[in-house]
Protein backbone atom coordinates (compact mmCIF):
# COMPACT_ATOMS: atom_id res chain seq x y z
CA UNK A 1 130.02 11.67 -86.61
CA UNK A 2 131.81 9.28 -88.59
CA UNK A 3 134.39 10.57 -91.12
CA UNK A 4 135.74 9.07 -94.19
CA UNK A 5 138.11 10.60 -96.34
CA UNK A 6 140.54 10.30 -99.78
CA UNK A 7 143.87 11.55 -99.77
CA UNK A 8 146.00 12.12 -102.64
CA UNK A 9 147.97 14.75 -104.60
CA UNK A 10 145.29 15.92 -107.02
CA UNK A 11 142.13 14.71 -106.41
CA UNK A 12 139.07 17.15 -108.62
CA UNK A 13 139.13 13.53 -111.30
CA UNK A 14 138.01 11.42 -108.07
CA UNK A 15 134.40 10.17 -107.67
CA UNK A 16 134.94 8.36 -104.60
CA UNK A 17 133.44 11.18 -102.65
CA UNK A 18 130.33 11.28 -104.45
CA UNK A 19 129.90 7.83 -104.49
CA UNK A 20 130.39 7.48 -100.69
CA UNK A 21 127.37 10.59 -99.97
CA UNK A 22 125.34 8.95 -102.28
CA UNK A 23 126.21 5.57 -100.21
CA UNK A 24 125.55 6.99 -97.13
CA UNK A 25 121.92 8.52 -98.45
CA UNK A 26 120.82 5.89 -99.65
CA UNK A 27 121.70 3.83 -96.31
CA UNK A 28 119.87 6.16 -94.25
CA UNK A 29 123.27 7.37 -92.44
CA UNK A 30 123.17 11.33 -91.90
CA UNK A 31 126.12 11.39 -88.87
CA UNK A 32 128.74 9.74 -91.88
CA UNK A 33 130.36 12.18 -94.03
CA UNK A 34 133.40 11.74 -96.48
CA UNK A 35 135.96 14.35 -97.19
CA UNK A 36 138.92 15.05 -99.56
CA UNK A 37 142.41 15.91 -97.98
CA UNK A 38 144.74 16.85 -101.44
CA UNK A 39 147.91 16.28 -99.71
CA UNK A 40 151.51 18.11 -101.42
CA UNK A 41 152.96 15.13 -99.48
CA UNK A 42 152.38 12.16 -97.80
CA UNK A 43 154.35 13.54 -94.62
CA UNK A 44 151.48 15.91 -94.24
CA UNK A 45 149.16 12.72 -92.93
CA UNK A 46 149.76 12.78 -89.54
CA UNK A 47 148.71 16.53 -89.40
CA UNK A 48 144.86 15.74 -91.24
CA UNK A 49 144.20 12.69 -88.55
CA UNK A 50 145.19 15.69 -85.65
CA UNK A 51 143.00 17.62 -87.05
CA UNK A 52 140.05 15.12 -88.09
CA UNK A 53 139.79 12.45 -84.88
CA UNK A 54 136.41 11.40 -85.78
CA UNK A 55 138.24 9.97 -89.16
CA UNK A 56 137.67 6.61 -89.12
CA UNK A 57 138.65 5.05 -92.31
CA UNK A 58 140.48 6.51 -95.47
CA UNK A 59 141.00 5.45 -99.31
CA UNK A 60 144.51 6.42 -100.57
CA UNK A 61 145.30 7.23 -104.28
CA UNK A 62 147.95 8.47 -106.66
CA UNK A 63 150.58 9.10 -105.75
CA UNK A 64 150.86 7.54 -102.12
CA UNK A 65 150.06 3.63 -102.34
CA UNK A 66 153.24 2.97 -101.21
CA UNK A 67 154.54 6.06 -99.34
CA UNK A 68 152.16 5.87 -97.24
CA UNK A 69 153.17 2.87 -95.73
CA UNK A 70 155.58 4.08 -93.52
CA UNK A 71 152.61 5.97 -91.42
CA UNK A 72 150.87 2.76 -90.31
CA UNK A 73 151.30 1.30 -87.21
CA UNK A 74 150.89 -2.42 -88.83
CA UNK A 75 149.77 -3.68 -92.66
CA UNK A 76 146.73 -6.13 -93.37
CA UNK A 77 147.52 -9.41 -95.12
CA UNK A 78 146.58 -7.75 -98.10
CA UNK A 79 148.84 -4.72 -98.01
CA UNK A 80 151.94 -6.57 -97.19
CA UNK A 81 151.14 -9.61 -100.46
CA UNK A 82 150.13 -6.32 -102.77
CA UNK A 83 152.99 -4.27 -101.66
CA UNK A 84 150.76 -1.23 -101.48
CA UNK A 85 147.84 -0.09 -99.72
CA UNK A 86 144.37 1.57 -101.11
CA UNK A 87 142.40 1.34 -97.78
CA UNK A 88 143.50 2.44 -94.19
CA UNK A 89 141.51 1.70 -91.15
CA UNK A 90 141.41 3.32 -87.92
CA UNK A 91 140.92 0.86 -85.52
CA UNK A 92 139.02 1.97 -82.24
CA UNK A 93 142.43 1.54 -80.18
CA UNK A 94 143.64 4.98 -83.06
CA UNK A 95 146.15 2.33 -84.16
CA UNK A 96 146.44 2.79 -88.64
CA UNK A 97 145.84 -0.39 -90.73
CA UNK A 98 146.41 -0.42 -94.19
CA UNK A 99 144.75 -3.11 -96.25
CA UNK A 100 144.61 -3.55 -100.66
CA UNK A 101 141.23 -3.85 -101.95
CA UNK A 102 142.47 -2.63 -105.72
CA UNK A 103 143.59 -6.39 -106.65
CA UNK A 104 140.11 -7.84 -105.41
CA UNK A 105 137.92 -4.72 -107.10
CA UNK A 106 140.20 -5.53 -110.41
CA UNK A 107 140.40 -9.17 -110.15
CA UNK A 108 136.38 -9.19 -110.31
CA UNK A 109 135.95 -6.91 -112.91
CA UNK A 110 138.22 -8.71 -115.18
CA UNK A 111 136.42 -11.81 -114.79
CA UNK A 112 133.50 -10.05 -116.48
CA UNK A 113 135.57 -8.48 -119.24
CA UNK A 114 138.30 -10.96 -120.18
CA UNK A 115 137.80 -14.64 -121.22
CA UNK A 116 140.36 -16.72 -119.35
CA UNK A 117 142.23 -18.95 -121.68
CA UNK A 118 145.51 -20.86 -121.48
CA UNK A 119 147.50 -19.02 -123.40
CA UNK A 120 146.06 -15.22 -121.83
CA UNK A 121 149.35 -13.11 -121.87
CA UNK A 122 149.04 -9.27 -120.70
CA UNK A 123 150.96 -6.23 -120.46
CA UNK A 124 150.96 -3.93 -117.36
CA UNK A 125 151.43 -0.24 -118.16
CA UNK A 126 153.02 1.24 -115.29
CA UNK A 127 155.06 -0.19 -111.87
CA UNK A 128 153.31 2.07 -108.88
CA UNK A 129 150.81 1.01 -106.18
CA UNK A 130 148.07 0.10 -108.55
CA UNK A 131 150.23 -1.80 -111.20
CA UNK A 132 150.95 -4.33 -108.49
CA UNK A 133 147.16 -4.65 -107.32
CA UNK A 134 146.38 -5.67 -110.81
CA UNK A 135 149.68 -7.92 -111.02
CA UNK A 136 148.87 -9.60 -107.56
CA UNK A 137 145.22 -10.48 -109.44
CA UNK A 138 146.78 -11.49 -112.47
CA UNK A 139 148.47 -14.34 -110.34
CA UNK A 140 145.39 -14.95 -108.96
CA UNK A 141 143.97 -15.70 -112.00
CA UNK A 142 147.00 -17.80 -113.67
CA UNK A 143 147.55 -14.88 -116.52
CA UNK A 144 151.54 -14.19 -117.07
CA UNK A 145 152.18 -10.61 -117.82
CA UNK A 146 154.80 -8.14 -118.05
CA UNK A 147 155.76 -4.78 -116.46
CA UNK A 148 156.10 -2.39 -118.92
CA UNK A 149 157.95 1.52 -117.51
CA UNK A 150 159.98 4.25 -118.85
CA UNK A 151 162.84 3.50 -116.67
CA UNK A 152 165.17 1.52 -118.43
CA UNK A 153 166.52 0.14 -114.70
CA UNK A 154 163.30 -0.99 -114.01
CA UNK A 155 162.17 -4.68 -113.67
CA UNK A 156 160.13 -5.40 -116.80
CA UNK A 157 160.01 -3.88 -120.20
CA UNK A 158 159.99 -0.29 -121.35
CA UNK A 159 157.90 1.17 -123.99
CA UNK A 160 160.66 1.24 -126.20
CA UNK A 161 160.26 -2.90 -126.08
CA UNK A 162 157.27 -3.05 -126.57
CA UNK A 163 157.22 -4.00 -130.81
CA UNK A 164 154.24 -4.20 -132.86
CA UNK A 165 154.86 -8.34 -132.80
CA UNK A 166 155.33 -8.42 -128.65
CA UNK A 167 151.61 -6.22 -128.33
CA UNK A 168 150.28 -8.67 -131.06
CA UNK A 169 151.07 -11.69 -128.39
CA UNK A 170 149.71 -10.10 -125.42
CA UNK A 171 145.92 -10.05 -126.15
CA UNK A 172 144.94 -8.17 -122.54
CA UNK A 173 146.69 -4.63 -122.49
CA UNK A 174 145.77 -2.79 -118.62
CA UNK A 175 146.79 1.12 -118.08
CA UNK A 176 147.27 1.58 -114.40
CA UNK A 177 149.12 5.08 -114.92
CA UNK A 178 147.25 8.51 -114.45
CA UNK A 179 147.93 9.14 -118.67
CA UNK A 180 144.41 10.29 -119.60
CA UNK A 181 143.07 11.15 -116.72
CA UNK A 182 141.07 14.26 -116.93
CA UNK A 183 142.03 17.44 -117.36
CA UNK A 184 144.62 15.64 -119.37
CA UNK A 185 142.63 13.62 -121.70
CA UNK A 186 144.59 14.15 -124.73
CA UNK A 187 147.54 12.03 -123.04
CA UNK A 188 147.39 8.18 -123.56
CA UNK A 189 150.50 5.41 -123.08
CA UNK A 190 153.22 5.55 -125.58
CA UNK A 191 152.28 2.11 -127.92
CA UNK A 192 152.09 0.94 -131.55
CA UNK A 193 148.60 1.03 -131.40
CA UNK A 194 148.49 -0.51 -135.16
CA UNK A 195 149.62 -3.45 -134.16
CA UNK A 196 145.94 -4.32 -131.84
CA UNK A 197 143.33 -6.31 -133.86
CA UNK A 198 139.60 -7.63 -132.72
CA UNK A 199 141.55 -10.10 -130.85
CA UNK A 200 142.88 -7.41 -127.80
CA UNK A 201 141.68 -6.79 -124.84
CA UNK A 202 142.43 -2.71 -122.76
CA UNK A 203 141.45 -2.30 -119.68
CA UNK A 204 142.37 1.16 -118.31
CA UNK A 205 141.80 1.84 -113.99
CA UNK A 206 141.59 5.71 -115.29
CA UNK A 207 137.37 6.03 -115.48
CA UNK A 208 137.29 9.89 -115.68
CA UNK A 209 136.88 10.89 -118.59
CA UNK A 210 134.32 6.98 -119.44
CA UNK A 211 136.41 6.52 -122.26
CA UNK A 212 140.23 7.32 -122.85
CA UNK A 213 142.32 8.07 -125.33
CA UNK A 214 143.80 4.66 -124.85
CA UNK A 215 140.80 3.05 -124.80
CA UNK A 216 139.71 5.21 -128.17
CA UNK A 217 142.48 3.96 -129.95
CA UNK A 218 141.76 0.42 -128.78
CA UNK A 219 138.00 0.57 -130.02
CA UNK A 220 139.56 2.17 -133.47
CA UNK A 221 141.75 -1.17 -134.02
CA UNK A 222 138.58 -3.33 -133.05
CA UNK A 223 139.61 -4.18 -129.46
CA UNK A 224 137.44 -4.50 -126.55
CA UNK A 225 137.70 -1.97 -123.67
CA UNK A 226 137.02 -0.84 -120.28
CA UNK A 227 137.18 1.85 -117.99
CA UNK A 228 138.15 1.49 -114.31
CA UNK A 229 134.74 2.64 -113.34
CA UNK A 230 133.75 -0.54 -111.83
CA UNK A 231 136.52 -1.44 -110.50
CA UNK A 232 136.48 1.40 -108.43
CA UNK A 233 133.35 0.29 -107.16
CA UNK A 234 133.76 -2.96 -106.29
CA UNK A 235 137.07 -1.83 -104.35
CA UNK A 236 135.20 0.66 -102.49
CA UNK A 237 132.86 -1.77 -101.35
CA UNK A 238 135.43 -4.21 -99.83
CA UNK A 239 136.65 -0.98 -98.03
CA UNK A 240 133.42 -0.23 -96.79
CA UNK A 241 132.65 -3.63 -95.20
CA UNK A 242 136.57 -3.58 -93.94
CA UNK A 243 135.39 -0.16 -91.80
CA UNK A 244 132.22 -1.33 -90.92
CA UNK A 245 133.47 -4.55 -89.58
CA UNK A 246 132.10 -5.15 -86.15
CA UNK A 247 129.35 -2.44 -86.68
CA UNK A 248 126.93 -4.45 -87.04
């Protein structure tokens, strides 16, 4: 058997496991199987690979990205240029290797939603593991942007900063916190959501519920939107070729 698994603190909003069986069914693979492991801390990791040795690969969410560093015995290019890892492998020596496969999976999906023009400008809600997979892709793709968190000793801006004339000259808008993600789907970021036009751009990496209330608000002022539906896709499948490397 081949086990796969998710860990993170709350985990009943994820899809990942049903996108992995359906994955696995479709590829004619009955002795792969993917589990959830809610964890009340990261420090409980070493105790679900004990316990699960046929665990060969794991995706790691909210709130661990970077916590769960310190468990690996050594960090993929990726991981160590991100500063946080979404993917760990288990090598066949048992040694851990965490890898970032969030900044590719949003990179490519942003490319389909955003035109790239000189003067792009964008504004990252939140400063975890997943803002800096989509800040890492913003440098890939030339795009300035700003950190935007409600600590005032923060690097970046806080919400409080963020004026109806400073979200008028940032046309791309991305929500990498949890606010909105179901149950909680009457929460959204704190912004002066009068100030977006037809001209803006929100993409939010929550996709459950399809559409936030961010994203509501966005389509109410005109703006395009997007879920982080397929992002989450396209990240899973650079982890799956990352586990299955050497398979074939």
């Amino acid at each position: 058997m081949r086990q796969f698994g998710l860990i993170g603190r709350t985990l009943s909003h994820s899809f990942s496991q049903t996108y992995f069986t359906q994955k696995f069914y479709s590829l004619g693979l009955p002795d792969h199987e993917y589990e959830l492991f809610e964890l009340a801390s990261i420090n409980e990791l070493p105790g679900v690979l004990a316990a699960h040795p046929d665990l060969v690969g794991l995706n790691v969410t909210v709130p661990y990205k970077e916590s769960v560093m310190l468990y690996l015995d050594e960090l993929a290019p990726s991981a160590t240029r991100v500063g946080a890892v979404n993917v760990i492998e288990r090598t066949a020596e048992g040694r851990l290797r965490g890898h970032n496969t969030d900044h590719v999976g949003f990179r490519e999906s942003l490319r389909r939603f955003f035109p790239l023009q000189p003067e792009a400008r964008a504004l990252v809600l939140g400063t975890g593991g997943a803002s800096k997979a989509v800040a890492t892709a913003l440098q890939d793709l030339g795009i300035p942007h700003w950190l935007v968190s409600r600590d005032p000793m923060a690097h970046g801006l806080t919400y409080a900063d963020l004026t109806p004339a400073l979200v008028a000259a940032h046309r791309l808008i991305i929500n990498t916190t949890p606010l909105g993600t179901f149950p909680h789907t009457d929460e959204c970021p704190s912004l002066p959501y009068a100030a977006l036009t037809e001209q803006h751009y929100l993409h939010d990496l929550v996709y459950n519920p399809a559409e936030t209330l961010f994203m509501q608000k966005g389509k109410e002022a005109g703006a395009q939107v997007k879920n982080g539906f397929e992002m989450l896709c396209l990240q899973a499948e650079a982890a799956w070729e990352i586990w299955n490397e050497g398979q074939q």
